[in-house]
C-alpha atoms as a PDB file:
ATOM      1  CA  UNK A   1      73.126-110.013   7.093  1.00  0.00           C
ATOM      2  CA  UNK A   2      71.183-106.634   6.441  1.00  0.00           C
ATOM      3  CA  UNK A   3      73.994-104.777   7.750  1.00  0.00           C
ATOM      4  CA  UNK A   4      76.596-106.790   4.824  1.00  0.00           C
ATOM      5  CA  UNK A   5      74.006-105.989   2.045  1.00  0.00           C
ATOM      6  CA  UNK A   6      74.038-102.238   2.986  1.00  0.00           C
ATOM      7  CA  UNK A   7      77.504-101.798   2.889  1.00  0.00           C
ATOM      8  CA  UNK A   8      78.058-103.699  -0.353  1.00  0.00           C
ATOM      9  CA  UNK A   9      75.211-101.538  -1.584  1.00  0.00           C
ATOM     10  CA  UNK A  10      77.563 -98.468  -0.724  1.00  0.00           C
ATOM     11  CA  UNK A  11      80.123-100.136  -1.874  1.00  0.00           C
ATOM     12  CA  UNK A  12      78.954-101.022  -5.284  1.00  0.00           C
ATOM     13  CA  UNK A  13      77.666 -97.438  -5.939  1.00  0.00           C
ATOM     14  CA  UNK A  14      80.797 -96.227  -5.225  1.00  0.00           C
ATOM     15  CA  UNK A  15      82.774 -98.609  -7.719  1.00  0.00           C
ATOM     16  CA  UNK A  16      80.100 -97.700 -10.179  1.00  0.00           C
ATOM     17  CA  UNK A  17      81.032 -94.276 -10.024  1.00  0.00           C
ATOM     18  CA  UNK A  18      84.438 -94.256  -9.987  1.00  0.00           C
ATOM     19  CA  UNK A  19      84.909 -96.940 -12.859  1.00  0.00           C
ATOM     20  CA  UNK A  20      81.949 -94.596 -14.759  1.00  0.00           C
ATOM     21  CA  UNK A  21      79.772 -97.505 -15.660  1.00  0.00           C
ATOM     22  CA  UNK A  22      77.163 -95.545 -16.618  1.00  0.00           C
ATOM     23  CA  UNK A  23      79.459 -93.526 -19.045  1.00  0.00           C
ATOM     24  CA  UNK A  24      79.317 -96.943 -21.208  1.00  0.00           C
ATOM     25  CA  UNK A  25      75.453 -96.601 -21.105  1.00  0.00           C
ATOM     26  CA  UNK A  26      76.156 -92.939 -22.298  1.00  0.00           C
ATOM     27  CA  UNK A  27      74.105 -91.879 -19.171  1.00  0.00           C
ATOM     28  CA  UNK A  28      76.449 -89.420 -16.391  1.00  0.00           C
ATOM     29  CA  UNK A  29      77.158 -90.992 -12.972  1.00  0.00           C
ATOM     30  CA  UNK A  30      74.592 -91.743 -10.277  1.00  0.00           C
ATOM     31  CA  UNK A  31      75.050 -88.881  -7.762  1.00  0.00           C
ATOM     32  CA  UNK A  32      75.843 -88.793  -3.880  1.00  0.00           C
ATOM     33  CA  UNK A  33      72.141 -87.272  -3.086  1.00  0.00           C
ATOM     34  CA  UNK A  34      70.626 -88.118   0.097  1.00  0.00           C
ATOM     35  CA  UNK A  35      68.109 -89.973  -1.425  1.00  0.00           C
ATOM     36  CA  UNK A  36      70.975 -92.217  -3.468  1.00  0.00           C
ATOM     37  CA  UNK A  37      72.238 -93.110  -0.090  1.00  0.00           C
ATOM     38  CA  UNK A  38      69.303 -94.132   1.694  1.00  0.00           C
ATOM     39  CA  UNK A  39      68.440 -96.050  -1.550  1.00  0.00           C
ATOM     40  CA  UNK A  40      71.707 -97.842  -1.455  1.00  0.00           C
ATOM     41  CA  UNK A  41      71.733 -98.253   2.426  1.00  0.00           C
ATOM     42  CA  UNK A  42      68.642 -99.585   3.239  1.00  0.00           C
ATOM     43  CA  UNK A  43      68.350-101.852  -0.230  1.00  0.00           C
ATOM     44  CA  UNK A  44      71.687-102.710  -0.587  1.00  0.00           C
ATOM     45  CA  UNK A  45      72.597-104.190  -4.101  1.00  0.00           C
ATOM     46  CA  UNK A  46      68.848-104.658  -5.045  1.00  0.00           C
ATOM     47  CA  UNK A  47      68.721-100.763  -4.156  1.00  0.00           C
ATOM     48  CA  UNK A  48      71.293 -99.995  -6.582  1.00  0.00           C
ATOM     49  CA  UNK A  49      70.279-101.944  -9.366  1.00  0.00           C
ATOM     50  CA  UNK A  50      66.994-100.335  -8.781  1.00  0.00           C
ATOM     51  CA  UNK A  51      68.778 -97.403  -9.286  1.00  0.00           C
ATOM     52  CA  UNK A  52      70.401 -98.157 -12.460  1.00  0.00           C
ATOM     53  CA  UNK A  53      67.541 -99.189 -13.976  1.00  0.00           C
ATOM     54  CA  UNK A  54      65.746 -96.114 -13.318  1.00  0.00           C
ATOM     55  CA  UNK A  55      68.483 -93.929 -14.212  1.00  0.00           C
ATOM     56  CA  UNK A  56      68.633 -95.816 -17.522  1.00  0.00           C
ATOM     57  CA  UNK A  57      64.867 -95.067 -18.211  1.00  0.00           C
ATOM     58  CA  UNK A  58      65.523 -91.627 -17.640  1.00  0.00           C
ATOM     59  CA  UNK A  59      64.061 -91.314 -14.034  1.00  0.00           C
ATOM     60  CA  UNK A  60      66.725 -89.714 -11.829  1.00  0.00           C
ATOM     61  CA  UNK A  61      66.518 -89.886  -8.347  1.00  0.00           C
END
């Protein structure tokens, strides 16, 4: 089950960034850093809405 979350995780980032989600937020696009991919990997989706809220408070990662 850990394994499923961390590739939807991926998998959710990735849609995020190609749709440009955060472009409706007026923010730019959460980035492929290392850190954004052990975020997403090891949290899954709770790791990338983690993300997006800190990206939308101005914290980038």
């Amino acid at each position: 089950m850990l394994v499923v979350n961390a590739v939807l995780g991926l998998i959710f980032l990735f849609v995020l960034n190609t749709l440009g989600v955060m472009s409706w937020l007026g923010k730019p696009d959460l980035g492929y850093s290392i850190a954004t991919i052990l975020i997403c990997g090891v949290g899954g989706l709770p790791g990338v809405l983690v993300l997006v809220l800190l990206d939308i408070l101005g914290i980038t990662v």
